[in-house]
Protein backbone atom coordinates (compact mmCIF):
# COMPACT_ATOMS: atom_id res chain seq x y z
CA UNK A 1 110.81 106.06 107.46
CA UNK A 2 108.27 104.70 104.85
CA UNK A 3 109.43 100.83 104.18
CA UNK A 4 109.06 102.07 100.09
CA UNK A 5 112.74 104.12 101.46
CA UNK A 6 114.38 102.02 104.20
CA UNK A 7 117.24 101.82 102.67
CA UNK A 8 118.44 105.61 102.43
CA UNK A 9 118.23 105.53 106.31
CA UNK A 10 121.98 104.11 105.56
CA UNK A 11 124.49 106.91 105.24
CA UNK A 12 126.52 105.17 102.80
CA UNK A 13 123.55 104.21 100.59
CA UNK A 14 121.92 107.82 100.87
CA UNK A 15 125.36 109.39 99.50
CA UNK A 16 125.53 106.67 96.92
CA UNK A 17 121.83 107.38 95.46
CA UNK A 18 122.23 111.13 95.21
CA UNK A 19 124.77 110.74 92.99
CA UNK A 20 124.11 108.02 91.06
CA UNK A 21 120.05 110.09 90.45
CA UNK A 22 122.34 112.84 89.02
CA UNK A 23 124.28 110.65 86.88
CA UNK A 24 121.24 108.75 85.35
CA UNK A 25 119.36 112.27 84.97
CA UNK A 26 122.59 112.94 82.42
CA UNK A 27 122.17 109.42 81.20
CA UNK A 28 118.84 109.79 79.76
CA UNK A 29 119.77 113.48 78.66
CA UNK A 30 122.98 112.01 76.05
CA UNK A 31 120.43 108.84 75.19
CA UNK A 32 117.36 111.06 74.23
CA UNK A 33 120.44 113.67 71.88
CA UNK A 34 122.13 110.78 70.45
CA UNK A 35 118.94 109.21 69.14
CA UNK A 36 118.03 112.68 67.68
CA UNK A 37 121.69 113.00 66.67
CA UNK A 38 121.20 110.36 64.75
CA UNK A 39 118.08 111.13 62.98
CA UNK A 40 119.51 114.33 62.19
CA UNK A 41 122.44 113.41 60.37
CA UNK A 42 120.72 110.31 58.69
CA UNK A 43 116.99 109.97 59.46
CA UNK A 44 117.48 106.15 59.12
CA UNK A 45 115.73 103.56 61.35
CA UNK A 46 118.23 101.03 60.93
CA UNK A 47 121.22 103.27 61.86
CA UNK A 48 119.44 104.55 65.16
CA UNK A 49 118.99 100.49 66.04
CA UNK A 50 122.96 99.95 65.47
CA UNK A 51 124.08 102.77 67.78
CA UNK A 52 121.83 101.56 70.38
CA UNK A 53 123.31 98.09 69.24
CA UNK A 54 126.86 98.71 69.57
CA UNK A 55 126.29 101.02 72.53
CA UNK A 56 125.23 97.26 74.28
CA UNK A 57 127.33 95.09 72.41
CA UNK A 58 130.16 95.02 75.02
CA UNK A 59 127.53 93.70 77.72
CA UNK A 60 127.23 90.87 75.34
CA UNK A 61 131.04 90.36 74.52
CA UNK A 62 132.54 91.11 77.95
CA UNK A 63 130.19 90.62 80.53
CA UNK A 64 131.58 87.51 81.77
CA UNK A 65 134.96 89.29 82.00
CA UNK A 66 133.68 92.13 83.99
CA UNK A 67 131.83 89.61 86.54
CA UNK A 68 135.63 88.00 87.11
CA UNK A 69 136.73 91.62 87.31
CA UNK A 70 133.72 92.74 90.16
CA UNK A 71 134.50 89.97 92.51
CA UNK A 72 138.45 90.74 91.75
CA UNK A 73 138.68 94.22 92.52
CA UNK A 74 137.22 96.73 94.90
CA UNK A 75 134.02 97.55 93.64
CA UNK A 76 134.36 101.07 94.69
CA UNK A 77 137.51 102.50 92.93
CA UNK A 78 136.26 100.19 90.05
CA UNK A 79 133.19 101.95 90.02
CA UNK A 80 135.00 105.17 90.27
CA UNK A 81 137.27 104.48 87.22
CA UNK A 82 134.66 103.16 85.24
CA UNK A 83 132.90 106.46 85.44
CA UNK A 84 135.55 108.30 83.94
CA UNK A 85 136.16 105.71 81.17
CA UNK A 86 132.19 106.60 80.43
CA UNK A 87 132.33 110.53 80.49
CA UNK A 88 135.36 110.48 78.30
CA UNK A 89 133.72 109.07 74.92
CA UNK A 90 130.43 111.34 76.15
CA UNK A 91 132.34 114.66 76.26
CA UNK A 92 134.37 113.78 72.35
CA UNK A 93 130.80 112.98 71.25
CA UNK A 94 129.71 116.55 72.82
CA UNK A 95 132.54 118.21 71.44
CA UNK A 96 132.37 116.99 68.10
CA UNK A 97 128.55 117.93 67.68
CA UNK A 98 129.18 121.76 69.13
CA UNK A 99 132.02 122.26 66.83
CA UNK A 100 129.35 120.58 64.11
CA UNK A 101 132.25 118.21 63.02
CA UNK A 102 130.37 114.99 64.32
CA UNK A 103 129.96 112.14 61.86
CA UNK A 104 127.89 109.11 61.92
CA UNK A 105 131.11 106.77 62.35
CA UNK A 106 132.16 109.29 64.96
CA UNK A 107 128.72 107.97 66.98
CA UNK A 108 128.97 104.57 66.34
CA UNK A 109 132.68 104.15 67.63
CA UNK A 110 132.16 106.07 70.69
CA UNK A 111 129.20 104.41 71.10
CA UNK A 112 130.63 101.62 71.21
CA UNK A 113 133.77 102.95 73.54
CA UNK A 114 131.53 104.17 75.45
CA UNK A 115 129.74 100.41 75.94
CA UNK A 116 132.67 99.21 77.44
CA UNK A 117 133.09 100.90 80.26
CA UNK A 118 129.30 100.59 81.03
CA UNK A 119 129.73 96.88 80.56
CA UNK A 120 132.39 96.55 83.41
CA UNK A 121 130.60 99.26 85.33
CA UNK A 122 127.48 97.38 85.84
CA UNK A 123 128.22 94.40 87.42
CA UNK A 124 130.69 96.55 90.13
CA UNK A 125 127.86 98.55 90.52
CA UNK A 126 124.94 96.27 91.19
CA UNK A 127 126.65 93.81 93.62
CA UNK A 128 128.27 97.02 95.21
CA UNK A 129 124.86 97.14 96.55
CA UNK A 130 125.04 94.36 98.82
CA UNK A 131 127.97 96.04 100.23
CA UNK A 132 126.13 99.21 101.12
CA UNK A 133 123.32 97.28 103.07
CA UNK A 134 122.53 94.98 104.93
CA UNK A 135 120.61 91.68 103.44
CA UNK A 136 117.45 92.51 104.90
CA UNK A 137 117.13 96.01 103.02
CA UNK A 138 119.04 94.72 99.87
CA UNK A 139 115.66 94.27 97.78
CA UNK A 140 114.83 97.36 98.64
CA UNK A 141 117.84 99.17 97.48
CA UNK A 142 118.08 96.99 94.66
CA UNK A 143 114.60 98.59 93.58
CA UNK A 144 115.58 102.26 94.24
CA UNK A 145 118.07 102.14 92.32
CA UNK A 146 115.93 101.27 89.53
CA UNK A 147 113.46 103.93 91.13
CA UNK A 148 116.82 106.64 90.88
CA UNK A 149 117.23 105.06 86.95
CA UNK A 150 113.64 105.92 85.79
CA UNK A 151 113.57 109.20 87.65
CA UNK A 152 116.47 110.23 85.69
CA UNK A 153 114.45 108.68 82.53
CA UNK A 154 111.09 110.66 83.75
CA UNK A 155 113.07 114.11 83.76
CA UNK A 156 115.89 113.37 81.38
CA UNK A 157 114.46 112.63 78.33
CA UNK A 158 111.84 115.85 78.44
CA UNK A 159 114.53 118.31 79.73
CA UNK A 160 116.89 116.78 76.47
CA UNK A 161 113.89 117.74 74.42
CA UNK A 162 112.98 121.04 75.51
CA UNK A 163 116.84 122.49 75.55
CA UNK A 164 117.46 120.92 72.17
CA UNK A 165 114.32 122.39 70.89
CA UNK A 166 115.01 125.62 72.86
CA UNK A 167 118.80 125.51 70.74
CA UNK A 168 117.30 124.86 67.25
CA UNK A 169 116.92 121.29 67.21
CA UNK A 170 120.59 120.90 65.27
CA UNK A 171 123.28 118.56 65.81
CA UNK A 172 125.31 121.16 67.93
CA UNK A 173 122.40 121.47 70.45
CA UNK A 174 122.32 117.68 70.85
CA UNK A 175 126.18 118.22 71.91
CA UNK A 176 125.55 120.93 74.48
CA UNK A 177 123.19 118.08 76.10
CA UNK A 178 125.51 115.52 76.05
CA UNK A 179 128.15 117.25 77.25
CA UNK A 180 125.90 117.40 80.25
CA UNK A 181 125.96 113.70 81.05
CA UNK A 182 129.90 113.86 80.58
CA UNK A 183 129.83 116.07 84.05
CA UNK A 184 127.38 114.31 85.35
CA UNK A 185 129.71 111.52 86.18
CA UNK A 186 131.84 113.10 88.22
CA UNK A 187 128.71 113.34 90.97
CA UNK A 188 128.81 109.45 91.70
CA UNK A 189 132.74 109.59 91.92
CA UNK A 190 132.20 112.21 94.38
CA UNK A 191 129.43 110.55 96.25
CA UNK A 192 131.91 107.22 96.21
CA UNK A 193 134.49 109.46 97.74
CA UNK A 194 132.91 110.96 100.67
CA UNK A 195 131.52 107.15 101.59
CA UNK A 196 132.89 105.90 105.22
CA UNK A 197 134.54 102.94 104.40
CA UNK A 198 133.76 101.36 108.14
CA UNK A 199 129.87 100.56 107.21
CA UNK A 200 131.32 98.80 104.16
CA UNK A 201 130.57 95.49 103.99
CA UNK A 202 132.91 93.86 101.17
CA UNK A 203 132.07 90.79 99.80
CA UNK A 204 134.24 87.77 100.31
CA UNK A 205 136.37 86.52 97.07
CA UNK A 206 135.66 83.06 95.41
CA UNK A 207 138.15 80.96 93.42
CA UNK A 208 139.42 83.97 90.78
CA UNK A 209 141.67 82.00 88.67
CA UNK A 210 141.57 80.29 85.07
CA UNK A 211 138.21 78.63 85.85
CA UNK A 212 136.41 81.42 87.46
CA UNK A 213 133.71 81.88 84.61
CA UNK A 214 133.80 78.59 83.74
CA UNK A 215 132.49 78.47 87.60
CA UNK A 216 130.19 81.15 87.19
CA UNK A 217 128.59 79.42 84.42
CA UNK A 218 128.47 75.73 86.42
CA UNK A 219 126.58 77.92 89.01
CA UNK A 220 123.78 79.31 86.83
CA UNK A 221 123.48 76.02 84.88
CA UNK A 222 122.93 73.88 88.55
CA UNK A 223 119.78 76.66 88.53
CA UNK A 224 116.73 75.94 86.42
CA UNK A 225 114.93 78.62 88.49
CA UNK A 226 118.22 81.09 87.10
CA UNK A 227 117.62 79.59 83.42
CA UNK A 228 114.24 80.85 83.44
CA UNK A 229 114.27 84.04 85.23
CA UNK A 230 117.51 84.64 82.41
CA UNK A 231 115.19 83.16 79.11
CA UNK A 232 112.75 85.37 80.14
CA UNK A 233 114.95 88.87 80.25
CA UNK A 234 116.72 87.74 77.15
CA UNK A 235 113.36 87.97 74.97
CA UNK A 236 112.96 90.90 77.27
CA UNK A 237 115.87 92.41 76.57
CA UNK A 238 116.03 91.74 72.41
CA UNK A 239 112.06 92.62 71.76
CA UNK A 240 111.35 94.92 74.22
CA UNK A 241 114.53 97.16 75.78
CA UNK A 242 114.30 99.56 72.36
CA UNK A 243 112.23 102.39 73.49
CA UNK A 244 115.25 104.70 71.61
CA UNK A 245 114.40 103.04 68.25
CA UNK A 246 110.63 102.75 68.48
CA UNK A 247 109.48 105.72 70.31
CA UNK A 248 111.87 108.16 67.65
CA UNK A 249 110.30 106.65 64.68
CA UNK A 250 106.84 106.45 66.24
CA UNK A 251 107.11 110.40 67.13
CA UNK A 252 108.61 111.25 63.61
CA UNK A 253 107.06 108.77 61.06
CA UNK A 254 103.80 107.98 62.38
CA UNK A 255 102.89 111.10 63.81
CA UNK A 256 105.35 113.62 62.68
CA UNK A 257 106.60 115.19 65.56
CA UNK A 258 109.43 117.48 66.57
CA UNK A 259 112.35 116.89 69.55
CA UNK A 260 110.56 118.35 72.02
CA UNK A 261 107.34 115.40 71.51
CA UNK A 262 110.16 113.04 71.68
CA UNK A 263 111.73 114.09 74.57
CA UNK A 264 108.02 113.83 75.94
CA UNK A 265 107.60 110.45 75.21
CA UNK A 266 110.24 109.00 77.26
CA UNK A 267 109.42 110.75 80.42
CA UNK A 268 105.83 109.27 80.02
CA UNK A 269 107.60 105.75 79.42
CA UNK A 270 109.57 106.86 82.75
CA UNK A 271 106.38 107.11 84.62
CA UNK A 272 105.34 103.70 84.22
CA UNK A 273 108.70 102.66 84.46
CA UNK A 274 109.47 104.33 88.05
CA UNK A 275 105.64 102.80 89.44
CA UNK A 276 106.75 99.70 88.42
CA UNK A 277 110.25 100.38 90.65
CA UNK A 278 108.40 101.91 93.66
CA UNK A 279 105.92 98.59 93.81
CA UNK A 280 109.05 96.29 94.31
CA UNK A 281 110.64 98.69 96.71
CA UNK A 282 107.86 97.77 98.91
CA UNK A 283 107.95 93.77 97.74
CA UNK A 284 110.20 91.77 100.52
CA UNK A 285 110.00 88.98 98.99
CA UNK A 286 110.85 88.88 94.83
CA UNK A 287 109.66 85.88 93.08
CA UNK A 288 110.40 84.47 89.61
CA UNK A 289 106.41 84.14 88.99
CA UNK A 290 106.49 88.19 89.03
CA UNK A 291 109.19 88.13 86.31
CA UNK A 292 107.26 86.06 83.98
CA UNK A 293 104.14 87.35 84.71
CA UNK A 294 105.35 90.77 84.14
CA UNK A 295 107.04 89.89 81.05
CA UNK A 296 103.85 88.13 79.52
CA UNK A 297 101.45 91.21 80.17
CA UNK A 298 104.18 93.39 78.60
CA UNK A 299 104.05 91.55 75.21
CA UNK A 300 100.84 92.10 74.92
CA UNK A 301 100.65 95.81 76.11
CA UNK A 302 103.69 96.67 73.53
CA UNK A 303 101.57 95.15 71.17
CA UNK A 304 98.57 97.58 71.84
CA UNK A 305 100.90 99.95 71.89
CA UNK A 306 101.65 99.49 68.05
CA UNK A 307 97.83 99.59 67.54
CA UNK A 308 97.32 102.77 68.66
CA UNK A 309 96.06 105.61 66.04
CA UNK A 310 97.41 108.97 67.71
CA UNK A 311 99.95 110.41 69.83
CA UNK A 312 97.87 111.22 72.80
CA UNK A 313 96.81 107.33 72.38
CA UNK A 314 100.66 106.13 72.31
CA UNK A 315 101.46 107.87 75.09
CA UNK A 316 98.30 106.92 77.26
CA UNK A 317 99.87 103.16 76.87
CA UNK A 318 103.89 103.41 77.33
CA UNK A 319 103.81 104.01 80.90
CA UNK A 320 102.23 100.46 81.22
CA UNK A 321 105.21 99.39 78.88
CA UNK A 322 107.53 100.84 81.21
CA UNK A 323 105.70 99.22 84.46
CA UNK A 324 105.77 95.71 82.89
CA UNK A 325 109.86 96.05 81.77
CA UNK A 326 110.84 97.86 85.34
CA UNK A 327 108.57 94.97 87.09
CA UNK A 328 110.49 91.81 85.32
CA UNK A 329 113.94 93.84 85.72
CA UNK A 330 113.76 95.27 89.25
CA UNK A 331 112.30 91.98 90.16
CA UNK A 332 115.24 89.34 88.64
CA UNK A 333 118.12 91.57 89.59
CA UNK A 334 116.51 91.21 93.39
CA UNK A 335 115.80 87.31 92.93
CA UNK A 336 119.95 87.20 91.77
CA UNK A 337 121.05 89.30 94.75
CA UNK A 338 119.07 87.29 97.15
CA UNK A 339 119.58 84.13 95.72
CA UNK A 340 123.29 83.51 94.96
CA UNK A 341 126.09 83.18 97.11
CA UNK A 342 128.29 85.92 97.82
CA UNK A 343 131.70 85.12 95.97
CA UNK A 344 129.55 84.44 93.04
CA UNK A 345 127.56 87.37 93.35
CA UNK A 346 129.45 89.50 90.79
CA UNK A 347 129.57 86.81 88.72
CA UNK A 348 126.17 85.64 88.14
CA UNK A 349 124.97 89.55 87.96
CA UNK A 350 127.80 90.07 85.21
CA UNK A 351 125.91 86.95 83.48
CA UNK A 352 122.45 88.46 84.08
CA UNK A 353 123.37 91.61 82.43
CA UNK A 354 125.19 89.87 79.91
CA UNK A 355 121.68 88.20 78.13
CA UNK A 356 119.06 90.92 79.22
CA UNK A 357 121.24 94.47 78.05
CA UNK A 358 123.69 91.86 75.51
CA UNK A 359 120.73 91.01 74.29
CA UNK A 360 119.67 94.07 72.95
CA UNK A 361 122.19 94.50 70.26
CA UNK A 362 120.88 91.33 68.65
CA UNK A 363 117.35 92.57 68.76
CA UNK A 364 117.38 96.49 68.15
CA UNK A 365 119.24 96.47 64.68
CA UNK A 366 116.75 93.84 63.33
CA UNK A 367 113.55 96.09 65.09
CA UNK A 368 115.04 99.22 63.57
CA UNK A 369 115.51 97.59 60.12
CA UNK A 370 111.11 96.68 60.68
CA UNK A 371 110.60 99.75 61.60
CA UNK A 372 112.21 101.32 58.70
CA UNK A 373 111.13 99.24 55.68
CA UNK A 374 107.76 97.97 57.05
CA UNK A 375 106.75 100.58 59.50
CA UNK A 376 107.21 101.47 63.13
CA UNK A 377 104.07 100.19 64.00
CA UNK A 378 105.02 97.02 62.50
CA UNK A 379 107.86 96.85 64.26
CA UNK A 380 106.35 97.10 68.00
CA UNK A 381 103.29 94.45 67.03
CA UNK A 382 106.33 92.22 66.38
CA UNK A 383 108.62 92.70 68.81
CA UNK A 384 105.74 91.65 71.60
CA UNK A 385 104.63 88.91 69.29
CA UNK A 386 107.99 87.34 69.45
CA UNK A 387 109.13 88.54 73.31
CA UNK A 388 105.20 86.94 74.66
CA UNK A 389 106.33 83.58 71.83
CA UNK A 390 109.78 83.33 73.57
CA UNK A 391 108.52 83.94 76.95
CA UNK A 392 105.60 81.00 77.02
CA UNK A 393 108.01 79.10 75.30
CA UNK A 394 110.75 79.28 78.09
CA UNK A 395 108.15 78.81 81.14
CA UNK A 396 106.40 75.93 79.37
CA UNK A 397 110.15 74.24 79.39
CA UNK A 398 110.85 75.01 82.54
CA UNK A 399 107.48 73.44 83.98
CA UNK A 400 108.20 70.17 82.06
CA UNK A 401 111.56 69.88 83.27
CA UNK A 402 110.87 70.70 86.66
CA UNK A 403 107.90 67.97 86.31
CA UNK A 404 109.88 65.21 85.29
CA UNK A 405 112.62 66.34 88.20
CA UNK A 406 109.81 65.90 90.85
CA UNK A 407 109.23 62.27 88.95
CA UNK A 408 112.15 61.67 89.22
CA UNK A 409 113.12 62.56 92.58
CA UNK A 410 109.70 60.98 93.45
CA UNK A 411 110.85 57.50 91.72
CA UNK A 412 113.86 57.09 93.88
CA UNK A 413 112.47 58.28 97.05
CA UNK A 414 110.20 55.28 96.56
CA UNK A 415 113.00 53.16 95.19
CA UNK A 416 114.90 53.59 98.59
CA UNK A 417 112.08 53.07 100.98
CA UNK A 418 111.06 49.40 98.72
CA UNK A 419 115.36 48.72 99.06
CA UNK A 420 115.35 48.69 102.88
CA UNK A 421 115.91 45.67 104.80
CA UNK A 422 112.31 44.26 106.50
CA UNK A 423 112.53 44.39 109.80
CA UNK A 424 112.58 40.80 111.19
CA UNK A 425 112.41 38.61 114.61
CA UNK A 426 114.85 36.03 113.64
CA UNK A 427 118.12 36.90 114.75
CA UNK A 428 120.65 38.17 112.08
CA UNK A 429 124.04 36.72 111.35
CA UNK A 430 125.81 39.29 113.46
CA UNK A 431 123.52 38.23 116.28
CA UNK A 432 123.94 34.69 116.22
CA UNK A 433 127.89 34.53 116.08
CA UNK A 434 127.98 37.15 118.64
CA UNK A 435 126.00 34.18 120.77
């Protein structure tokens, strides 16, 4: 097998994946109708940047929680539960817009319901990972699952906009297309149910009690290479991870297009975005230089991005958008898997997800707010201004910090060799009363 797909020569891994490509195909189908959703009941910039807000607030408020809760529990029937608890606000949301009953609070709370159970379902779900495989495929399968994500994103998105254009493009066809996702759940509790438990490998438990994310915490901050990598998806994460906001008001303000355009859009994004996956499948070895690196190019490609006078022209530059975002994600989630100890694993990923996806929330409301009262194209030449700003920022730190460390170190290396005793012919004390 291709070393791009070592890791579905693993039974286990193999179930896992065709489920979980189902359940991100339905993923990107409710994310592409709730943004139009949106639009159609209000047609406000700002409002599209909240639900997409509160949809990610609960990484940012109980992230930490749900790390405790991953190393805790069994990561499987945790997974399992937490898929329900996300295809229960998806099918109210569904039923609400069929029945053309659905109101804007309706979104935003279930939105936000619906953001809990994500936020407790992704840490469980990407240190479940190491318990699939073993550590030598583990940034592989760390990368196809990102690969499975952005193939959901390449077909989702385009299939949302053809059947909600093929429905009449009202609110109750963007709940026949969410009430897709809400069944597309029940494929990865299915895949977790026909796994063989034997060629599990669960990960040992750390100290769980009062202190464990104080621990957690300790851990990350004894890392400057963690700090960085975790700087670097947090400007990431607040300038660059709104693709819902920017993309809708691009295709409808700038360029006045329809749902199915839209739809469009975020498969080309996916393109980009699943390249950028495939490449680290094939990387053995993740480094934090990639991260940066990646980040840095992206602020200046969504930058260009905003520049760009036509549709065709737009779309010609997102899949390099989503190539430099997939590239910085795919790549830290591998450096944290590989990196951190085992009974901190769940921990330090619930951390990780808590700045680059909590970060969002603090980022797309203020985007969609540009977007609205200054333009859409404002709003993307700003967002890479300030992610590229916050980026060189961060690494310029950390390379000043780690430069007066190796001083440091350097300093007392040579303070211990000048402190040793010169070696000498005359006998010592010892030596003489021993005479």
């Amino acid at each position: 097998m291709s070393p791009t797909f070592s890791s579905l020569s693993v039974r286990n891994y193999r179930i896992y994946a065709s489920g979980s490509l189902v359940s991100n195909i339905g993923t990107w189908l409710q994310t592409t109708a709730q943004a139009w959703l949106v639009l159609e009941l209000t047609g406000s910039g700002a409002l599209l940047g909240l639900v997409l807000g509160l949809q990610l607030l609960p990484s940012l408020l109980f992230s930490p929680i749900a790390g405790v809760v991953a190393d805790r529990l069994p990561k499987r029937k945790l997974l399992a539960w937490m898929q329900v608890g996300m295809a229960v606000p998806a099918g109210f949301l569904g039923v609400l817009a069929v029945t053309d009953r659905v109101q804007v609070w309706h979104v935003l709370t279930l939105a936000f319901v619906f953001g809990i159970a994500r936020a407790f379902e992704a840490p469980a779900r990407q240190s479940f990972v190491s318990e699939m495989v073993d550590k030598d495929r583990l940034t592989n399968a760390v990368a196809l699952n990102s690969a499975s994500f952005n193939t959901g994103r390449l077909i989702g998105p385009a299939l949302a906009g053809l059947m909600i254009a093929a429905l009449g493009s009202g609110v109750d066809a963007t709940g026949w297309v969410i009430l897709l996702n809400a069944l597309s759940y029940g494929f990865v509790v299915f895949s977790l149910w026909v796994m063989d438990s034997a060629d599990l490998s669960p990960s040992p438990r750390g100290n769980l009690g009062d202190h464990a994310i104080r621990e957690g915490l300790a851990y990350v901050k004894s890392r400057p290479d963690l700090i960085l990598l975790l700087a670097t998806v947090f400007f990431l994460g607040a300038f660059g991870m709104n693709f819902q906001v920017t993309s809708a008001l691009m295709a409808t303000d700038v360029f006045g297009k329809g749902a199915g355009e839209f739809g469009v859009l975020g498969s080309i994004l996916a393109i980009g975005s699943l390249a950028g996956a495939l490449l680290a499948a094939r990387r053995q070895s993740p480094r934090l230089r990639y991260i940066v690196g990646a980040g840095l190019v992206f602020s200046v490609v969504q930058v260009a991005s905003g520049l760009m006078p036509t549709y065709a022209t737009y779309a010609v530059v997102l899949p390099l958008v989503g190539l430099t975002v997939l590239t910085a994600g795919t790549t830290a989630s591998a450096v944290i898997q590989m990196s951190t100890t085992p009974e901190m694993r769940g921990r330090v990923v619930s951390i990780y997800l808590m700045v680059f996806m909590g970060s969002v929330p603090l980022g797309a409301p203020v985007i969609g707010w540009v977007g609205e009262h200054a333009g859409p194209r404002e709003a993307l030449v700003s967002s890479g201004l300030l992610a590229g700003t916050g980026i060189t920022l961060a690494t310029f730190s950390y390379w000043l910090y780690m430069r007066h460390w190796e001083k440091r170190a350097a300093a007392h290396a040579e303070l211990l060799v000048q402190s040793e005793p010169l070696a000498s012919d005359e006998p010592s004390v010892e030596t003489r009363a021993a005479k």
